[in-house]
PDB file of N, CA and C in Angstrom:
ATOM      1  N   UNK A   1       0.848  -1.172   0.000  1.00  0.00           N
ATOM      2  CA  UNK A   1       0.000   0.000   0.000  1.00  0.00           C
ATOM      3  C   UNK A   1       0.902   1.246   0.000  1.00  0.00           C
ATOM      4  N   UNK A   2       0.837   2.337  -0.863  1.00  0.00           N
ATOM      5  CA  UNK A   2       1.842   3.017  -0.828  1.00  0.00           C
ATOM      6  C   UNK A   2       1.372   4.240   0.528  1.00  0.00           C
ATOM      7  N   UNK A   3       2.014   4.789   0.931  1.00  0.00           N
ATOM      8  CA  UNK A   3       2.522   5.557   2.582  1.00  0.00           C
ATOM      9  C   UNK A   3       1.199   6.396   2.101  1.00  0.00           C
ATOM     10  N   UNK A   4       1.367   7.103   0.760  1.00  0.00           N
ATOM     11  CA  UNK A   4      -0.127   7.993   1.182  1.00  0.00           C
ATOM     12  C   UNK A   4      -1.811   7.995   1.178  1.00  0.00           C
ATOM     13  N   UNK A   5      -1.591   6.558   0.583  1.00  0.00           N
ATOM     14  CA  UNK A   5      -2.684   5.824   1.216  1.00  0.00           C
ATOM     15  C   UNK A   5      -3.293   5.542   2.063  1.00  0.00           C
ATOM     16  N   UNK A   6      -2.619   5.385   3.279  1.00  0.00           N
ATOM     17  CA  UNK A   6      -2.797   5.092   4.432  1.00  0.00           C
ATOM     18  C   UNK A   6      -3.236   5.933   5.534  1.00  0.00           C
ATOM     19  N   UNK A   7      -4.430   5.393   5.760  1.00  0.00           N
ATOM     20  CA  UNK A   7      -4.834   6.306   6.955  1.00  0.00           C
ATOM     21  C   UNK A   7      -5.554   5.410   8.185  1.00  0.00           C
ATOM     22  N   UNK A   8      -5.266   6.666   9.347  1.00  0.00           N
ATOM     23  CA  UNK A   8      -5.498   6.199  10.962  1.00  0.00           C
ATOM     24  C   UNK A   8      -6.044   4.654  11.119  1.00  0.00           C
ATOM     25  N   UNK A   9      -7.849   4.352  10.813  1.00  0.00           N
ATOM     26  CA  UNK A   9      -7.804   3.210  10.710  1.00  0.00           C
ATOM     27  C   UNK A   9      -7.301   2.316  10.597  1.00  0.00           C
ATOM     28  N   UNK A  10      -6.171   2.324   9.459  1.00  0.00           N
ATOM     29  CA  UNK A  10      -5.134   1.611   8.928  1.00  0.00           C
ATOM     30  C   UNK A  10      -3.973   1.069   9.942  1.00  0.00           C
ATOM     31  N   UNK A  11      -3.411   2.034  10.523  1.00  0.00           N
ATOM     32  CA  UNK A  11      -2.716   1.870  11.794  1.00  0.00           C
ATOM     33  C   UNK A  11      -3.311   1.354  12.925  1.00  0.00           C
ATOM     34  N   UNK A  12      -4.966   2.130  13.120  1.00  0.00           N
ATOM     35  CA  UNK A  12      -5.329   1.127  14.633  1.00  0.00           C
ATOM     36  C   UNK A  12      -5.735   0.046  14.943  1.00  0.00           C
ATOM     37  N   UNK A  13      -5.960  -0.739  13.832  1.00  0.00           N
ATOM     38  CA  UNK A  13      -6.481  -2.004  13.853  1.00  0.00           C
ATOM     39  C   UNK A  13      -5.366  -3.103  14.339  1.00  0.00           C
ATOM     40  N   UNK A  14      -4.159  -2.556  13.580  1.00  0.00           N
ATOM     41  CA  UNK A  14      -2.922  -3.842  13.846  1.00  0.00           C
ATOM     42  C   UNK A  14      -2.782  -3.498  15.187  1.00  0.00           C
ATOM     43  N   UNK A  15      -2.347  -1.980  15.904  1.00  0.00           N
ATOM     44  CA  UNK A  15      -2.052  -1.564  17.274  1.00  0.00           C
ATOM     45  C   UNK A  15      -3.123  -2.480  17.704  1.00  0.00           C
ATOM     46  N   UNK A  16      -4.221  -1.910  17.717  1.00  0.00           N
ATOM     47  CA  UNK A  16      -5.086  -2.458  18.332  1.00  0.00           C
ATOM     48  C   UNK A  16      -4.872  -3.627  19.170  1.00  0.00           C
ATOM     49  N   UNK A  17      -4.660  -4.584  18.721  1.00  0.00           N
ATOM     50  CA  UNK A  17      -4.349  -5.840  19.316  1.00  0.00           C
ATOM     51  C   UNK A  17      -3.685  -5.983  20.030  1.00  0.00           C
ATOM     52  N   UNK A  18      -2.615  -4.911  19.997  1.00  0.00           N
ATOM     53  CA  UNK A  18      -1.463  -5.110  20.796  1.00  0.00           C
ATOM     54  C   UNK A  18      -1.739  -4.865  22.629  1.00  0.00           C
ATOM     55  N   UNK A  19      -2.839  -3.890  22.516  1.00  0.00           N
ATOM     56  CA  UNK A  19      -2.762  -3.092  24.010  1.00  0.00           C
ATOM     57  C   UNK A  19      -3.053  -4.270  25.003  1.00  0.00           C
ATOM     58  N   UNK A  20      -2.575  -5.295  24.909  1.00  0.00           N
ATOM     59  CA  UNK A  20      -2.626  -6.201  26.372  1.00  0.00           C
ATOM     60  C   UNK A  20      -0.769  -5.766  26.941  1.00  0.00           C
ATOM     61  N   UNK A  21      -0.150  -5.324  25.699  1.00  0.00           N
ATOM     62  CA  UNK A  21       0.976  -5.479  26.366  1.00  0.00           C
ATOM     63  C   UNK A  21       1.268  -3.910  25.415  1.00  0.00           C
ATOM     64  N   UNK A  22       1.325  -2.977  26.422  1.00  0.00           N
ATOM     65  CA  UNK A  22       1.295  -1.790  26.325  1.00  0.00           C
ATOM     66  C   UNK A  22       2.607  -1.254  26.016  1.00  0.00           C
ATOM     67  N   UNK A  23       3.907  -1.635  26.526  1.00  0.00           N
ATOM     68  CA  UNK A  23       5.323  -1.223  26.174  1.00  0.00           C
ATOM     69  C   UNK A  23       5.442  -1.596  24.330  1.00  0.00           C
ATOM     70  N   UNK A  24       4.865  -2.303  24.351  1.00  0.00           N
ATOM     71  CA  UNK A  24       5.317  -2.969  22.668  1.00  0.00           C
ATOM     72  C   UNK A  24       4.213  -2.062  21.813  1.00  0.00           C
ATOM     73  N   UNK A  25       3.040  -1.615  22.199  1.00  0.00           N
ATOM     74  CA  UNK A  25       2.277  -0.930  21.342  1.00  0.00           C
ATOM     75  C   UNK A  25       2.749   0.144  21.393  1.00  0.00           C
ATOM     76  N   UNK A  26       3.310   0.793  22.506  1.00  0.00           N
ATOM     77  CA  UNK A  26       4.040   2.380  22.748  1.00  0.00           C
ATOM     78  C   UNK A  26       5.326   2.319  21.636  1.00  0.00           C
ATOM     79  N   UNK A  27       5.844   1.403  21.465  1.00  0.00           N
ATOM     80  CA  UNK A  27       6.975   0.967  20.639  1.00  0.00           C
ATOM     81  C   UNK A  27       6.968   0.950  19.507  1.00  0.00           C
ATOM     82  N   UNK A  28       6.047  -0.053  18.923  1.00  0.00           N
ATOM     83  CA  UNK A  28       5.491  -0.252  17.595  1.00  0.00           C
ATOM     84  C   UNK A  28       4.790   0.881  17.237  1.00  0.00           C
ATOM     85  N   UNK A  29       3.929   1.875  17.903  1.00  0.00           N
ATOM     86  CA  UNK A  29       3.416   3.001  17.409  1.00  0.00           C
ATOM     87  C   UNK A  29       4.808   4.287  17.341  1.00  0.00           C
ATOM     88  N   UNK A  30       5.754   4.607  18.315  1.00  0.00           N
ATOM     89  CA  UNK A  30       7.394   5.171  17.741  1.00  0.00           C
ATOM     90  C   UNK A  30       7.419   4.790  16.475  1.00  0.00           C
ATOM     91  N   UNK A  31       7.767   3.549  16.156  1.00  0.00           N
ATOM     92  CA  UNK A  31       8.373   3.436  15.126  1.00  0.00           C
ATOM     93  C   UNK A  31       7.375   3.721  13.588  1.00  0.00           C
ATOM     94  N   UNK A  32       6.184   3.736  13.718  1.00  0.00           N
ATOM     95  CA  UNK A  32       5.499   3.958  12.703  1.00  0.00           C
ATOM     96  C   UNK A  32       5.339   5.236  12.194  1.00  0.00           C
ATOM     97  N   UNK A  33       5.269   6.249  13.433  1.00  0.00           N
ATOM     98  CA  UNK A  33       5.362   7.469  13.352  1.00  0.00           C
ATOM     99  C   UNK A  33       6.800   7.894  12.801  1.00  0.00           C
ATOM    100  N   UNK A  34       7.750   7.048  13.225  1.00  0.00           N
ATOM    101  CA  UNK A  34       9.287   7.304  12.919  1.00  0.00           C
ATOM    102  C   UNK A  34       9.136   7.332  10.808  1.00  0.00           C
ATOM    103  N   UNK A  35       8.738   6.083  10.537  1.00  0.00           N
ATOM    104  CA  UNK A  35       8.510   5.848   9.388  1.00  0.00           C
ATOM    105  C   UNK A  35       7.793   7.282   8.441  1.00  0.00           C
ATOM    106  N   UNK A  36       6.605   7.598   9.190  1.00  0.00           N
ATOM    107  CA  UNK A  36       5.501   8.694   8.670  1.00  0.00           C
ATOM    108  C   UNK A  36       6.443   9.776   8.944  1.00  0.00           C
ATOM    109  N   UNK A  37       7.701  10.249   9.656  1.00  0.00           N
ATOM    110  CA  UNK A  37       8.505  11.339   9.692  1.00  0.00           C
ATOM    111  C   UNK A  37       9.336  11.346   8.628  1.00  0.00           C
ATOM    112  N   UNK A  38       9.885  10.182   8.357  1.00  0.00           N
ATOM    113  CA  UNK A  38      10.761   9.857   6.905  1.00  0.00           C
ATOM    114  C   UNK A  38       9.592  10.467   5.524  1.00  0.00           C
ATOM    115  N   UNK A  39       9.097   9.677   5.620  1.00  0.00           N
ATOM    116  CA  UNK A  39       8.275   9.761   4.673  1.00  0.00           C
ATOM    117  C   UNK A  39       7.638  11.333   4.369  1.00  0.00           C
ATOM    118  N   UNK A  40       7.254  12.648   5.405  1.00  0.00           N
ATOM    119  CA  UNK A  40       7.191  13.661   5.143  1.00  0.00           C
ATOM    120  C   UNK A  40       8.199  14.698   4.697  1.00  0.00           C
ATOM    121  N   UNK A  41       9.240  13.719   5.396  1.00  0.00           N
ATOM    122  CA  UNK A  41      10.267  14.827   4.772  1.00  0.00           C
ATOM    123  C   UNK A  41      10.611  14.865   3.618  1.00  0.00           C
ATOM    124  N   UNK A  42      10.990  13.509   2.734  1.00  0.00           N
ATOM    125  CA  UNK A  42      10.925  13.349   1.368  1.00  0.00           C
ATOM    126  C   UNK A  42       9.866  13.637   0.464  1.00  0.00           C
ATOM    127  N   UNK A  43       8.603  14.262   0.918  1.00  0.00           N
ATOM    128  CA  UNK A  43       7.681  14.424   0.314  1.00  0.00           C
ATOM    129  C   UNK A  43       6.900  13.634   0.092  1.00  0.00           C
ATOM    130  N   UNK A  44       6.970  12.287   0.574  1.00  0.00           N
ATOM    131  CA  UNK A  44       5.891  11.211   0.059  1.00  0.00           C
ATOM    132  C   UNK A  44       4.747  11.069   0.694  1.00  0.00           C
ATOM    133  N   UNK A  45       4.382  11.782   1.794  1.00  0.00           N
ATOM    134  CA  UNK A  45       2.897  12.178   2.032  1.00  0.00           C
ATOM    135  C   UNK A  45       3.062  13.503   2.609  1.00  0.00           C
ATOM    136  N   UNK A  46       2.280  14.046   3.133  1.00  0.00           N
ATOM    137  CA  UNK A  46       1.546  15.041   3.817  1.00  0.00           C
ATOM    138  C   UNK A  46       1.904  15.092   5.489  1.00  0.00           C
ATOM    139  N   UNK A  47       0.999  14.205   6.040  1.00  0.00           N
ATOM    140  CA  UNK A  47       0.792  14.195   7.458  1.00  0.00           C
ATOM    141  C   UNK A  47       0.876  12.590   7.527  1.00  0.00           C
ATOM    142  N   UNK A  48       1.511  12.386   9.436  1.00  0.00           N
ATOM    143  CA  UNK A  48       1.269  11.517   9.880  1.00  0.00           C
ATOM    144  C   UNK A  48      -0.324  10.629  10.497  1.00  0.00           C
ATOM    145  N   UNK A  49      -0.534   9.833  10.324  1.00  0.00           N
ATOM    146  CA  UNK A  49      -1.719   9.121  10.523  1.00  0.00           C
ATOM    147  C   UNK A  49      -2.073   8.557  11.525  1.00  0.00           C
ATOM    148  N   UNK A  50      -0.594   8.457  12.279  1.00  0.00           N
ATOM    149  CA  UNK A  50      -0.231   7.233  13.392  1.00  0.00           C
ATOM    150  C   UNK A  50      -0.231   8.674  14.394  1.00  0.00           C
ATOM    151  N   UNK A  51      -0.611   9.483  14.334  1.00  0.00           N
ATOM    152  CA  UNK A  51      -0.472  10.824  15.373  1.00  0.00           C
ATOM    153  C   UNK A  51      -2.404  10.571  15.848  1.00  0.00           C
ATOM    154  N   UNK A  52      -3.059  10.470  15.411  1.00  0.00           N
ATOM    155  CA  UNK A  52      -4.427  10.721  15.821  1.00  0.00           C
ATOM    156  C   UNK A  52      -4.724   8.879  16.739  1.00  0.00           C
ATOM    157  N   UNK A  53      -4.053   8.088  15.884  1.00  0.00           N
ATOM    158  CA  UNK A  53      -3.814   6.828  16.750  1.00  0.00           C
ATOM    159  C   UNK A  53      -3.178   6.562  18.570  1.00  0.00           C
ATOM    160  N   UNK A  54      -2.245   7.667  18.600  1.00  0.00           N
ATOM    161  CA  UNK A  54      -1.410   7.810  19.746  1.00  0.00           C
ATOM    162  C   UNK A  54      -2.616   8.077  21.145  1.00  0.00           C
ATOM    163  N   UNK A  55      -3.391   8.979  20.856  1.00  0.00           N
ATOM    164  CA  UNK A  55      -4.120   9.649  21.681  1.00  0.00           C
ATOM    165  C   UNK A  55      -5.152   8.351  22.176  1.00  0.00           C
ATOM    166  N   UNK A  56      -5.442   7.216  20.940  1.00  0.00           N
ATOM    167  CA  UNK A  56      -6.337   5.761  21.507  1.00  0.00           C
ATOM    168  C   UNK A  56      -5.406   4.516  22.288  1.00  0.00           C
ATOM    169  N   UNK A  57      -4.401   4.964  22.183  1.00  0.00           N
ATOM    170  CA  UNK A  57      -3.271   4.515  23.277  1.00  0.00           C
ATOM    171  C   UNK A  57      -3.654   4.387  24.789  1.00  0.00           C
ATOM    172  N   UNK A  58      -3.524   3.425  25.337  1.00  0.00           N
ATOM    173  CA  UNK A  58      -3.356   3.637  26.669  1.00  0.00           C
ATOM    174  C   UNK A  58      -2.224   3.884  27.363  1.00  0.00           C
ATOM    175  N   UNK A  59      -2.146   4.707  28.395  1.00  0.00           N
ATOM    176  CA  UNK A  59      -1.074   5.331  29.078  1.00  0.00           C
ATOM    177  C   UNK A  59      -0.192   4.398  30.217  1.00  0.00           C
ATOM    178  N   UNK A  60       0.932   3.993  29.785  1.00  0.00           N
ATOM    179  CA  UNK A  60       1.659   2.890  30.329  1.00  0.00           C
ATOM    180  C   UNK A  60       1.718   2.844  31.991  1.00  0.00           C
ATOM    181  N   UNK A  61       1.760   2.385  33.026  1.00  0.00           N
ATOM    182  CA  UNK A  61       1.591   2.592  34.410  1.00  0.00           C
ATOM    183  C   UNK A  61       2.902   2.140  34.740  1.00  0.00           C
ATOM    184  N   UNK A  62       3.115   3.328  35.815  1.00  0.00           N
ATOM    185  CA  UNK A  62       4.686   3.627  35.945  1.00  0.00           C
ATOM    186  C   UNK A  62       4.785   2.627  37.447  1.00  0.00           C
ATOM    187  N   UNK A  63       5.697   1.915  37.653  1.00  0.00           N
ATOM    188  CA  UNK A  63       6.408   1.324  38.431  1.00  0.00           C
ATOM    189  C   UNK A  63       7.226   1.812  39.111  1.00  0.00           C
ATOM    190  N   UNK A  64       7.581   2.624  40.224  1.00  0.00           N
ATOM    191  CA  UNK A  64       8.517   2.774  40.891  1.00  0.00           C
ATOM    192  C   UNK A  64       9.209   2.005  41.763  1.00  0.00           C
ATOM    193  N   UNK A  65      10.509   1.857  41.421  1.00  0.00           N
ATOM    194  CA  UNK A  65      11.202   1.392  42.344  1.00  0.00           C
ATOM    195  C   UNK A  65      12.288   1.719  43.569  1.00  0.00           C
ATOM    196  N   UNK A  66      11.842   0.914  44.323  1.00  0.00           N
ATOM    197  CA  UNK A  66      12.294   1.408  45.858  1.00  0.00           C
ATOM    198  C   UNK A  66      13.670   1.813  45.388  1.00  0.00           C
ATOM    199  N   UNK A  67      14.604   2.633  46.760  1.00  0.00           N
ATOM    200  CA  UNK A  67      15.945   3.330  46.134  1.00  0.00           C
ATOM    201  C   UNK A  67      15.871   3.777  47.631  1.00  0.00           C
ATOM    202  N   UNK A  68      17.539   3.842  47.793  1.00  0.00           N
ATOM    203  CA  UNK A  68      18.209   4.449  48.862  1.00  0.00           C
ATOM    204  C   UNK A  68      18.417   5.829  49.196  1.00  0.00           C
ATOM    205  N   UNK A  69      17.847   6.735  49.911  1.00  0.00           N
ATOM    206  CA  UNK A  69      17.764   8.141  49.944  1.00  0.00           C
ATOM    207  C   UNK A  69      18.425   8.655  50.767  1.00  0.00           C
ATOM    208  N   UNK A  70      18.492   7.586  52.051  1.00  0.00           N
ATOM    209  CA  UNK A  70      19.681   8.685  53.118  1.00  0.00           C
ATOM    210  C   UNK A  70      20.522   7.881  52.487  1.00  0.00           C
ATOM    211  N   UNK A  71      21.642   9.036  52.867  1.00  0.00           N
ATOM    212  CA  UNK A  71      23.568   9.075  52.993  1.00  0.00           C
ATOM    213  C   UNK A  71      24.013   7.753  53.521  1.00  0.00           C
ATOM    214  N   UNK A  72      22.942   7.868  55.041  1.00  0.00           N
ATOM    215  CA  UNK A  72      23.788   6.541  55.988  1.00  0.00           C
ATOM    216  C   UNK A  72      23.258   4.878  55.504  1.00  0.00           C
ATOM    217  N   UNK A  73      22.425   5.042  54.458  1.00  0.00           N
ATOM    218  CA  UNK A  73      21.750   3.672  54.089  1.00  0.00           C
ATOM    219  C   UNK A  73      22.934   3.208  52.793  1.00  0.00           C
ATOM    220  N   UNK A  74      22.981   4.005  52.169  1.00  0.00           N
ATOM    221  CA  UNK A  74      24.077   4.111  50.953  1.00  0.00           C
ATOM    222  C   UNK A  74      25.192   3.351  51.813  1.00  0.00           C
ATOM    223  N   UNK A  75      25.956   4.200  52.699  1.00  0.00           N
ATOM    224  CA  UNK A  75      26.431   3.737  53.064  1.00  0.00           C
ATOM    225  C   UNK A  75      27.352   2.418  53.574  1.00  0.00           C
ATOM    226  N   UNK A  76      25.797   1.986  54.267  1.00  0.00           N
ATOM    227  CA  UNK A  76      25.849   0.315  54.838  1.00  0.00           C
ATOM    228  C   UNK A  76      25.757  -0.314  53.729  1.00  0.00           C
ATOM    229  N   UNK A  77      25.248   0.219  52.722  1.00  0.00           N
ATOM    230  CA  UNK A  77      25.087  -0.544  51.220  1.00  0.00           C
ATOM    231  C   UNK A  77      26.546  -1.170  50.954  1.00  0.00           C
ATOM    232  N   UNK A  78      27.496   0.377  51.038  1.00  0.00           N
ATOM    233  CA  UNK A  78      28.755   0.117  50.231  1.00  0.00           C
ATOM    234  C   UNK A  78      29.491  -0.846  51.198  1.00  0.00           C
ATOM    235  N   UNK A  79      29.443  -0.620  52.426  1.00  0.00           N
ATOM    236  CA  UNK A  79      30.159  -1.584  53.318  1.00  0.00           C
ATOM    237  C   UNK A  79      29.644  -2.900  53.329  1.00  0.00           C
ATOM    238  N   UNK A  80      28.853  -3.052  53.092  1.00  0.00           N
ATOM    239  CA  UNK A  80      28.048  -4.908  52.533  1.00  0.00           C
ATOM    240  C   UNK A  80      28.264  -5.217  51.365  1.00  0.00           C
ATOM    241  N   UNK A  81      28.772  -4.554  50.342  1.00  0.00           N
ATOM    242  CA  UNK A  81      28.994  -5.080  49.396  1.00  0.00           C
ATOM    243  C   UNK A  81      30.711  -5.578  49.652  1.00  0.00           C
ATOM    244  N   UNK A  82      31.175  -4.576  49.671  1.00  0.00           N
ATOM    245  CA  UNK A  82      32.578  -4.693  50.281  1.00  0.00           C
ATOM    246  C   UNK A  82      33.597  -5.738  50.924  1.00  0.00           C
ATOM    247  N   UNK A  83      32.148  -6.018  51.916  1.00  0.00           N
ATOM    248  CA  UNK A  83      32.353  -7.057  53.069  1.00  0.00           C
ATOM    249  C   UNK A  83      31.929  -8.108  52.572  1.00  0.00           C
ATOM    250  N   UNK A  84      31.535  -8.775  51.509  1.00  0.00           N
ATOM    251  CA  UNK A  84      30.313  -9.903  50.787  1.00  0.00           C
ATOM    252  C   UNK A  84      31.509 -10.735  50.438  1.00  0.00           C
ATOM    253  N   UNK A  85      31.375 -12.173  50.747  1.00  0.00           N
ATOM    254  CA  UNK A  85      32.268 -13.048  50.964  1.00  0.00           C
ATOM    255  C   UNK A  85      31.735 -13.889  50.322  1.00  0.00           C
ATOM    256  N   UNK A  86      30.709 -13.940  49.218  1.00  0.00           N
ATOM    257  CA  UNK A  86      30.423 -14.749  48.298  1.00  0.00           C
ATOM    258  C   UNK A  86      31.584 -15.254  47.105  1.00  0.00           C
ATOM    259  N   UNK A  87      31.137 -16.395  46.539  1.00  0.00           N
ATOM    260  CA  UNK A  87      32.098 -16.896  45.457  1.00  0.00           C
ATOM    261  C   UNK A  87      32.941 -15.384  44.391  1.00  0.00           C
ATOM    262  N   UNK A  88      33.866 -16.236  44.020  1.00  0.00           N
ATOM    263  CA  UNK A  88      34.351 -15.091  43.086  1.00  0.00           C
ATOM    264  C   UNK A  88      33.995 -14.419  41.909  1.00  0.00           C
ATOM    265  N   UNK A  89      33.253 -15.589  41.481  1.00  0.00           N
ATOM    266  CA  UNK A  89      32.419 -14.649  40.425  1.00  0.00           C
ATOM    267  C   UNK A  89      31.208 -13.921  40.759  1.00  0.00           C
ATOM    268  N   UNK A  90      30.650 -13.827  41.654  1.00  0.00           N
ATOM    269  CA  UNK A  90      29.608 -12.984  42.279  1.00  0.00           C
ATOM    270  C   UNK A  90      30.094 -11.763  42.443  1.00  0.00           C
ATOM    271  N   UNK A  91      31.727 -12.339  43.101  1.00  0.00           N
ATOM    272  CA  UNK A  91      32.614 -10.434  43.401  1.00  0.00           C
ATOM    273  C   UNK A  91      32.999  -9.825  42.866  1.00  0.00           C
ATOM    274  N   UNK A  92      32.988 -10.311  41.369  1.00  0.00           N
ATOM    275  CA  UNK A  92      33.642  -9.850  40.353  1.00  0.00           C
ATOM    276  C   UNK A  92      32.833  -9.049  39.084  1.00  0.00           C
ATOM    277  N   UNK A  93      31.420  -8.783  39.595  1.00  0.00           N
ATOM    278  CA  UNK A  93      30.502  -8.789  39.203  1.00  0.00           C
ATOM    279  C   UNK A  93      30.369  -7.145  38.812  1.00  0.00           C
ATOM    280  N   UNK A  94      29.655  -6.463  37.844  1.00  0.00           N
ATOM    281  CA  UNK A  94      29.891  -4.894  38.235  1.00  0.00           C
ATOM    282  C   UNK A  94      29.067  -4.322  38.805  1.00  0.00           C
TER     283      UNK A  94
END
């Protein structure tokens, strides 16, 4: 199908499927848009298609992970690692 053929529909149907696993549709929709950026600049269409698609996206849910904030926890961190008397390839580890 040539690039200026293609419109939104076109793109949300394949996404579509994807949104059980949301990192790969956030991904796969980058790169399509990446494609529709090539493609405007050389002149071979107009506008992106995969831009009105983005917005039927669901918004990925952020995970935070725990992390050391005081000085003195860091700390005991570095001195346990230090002190870790595990095998050698464990210590050798980066």
């Amino acid at each position: 199908m040539p690039v200026k053929e293609i419109k939104s529909p076109d793109i949300q149907s394949p996404v579509k499927t994807l949104f059980t696993r949301l990192e790969t549709v956030h991904r796969v929709h980058s790169e399509i848009s990446a494609v529709f950026s090539y493609a405007i600049a050389h002149g071979f269409t107009d506008y992106d298609p995969a831009q009105a698609v983005a917005v039927q996206i669901p918004a990925q849910m952020v995970k935070h992970r725990a992390a050391l904030t005081e000085p003195k926890d860091v700390a005991q961190l570095l001195r346990d690692i230090y002190c870790y008397q595990g095998t050698y390839v464990v210590q050798c580890a980066p």
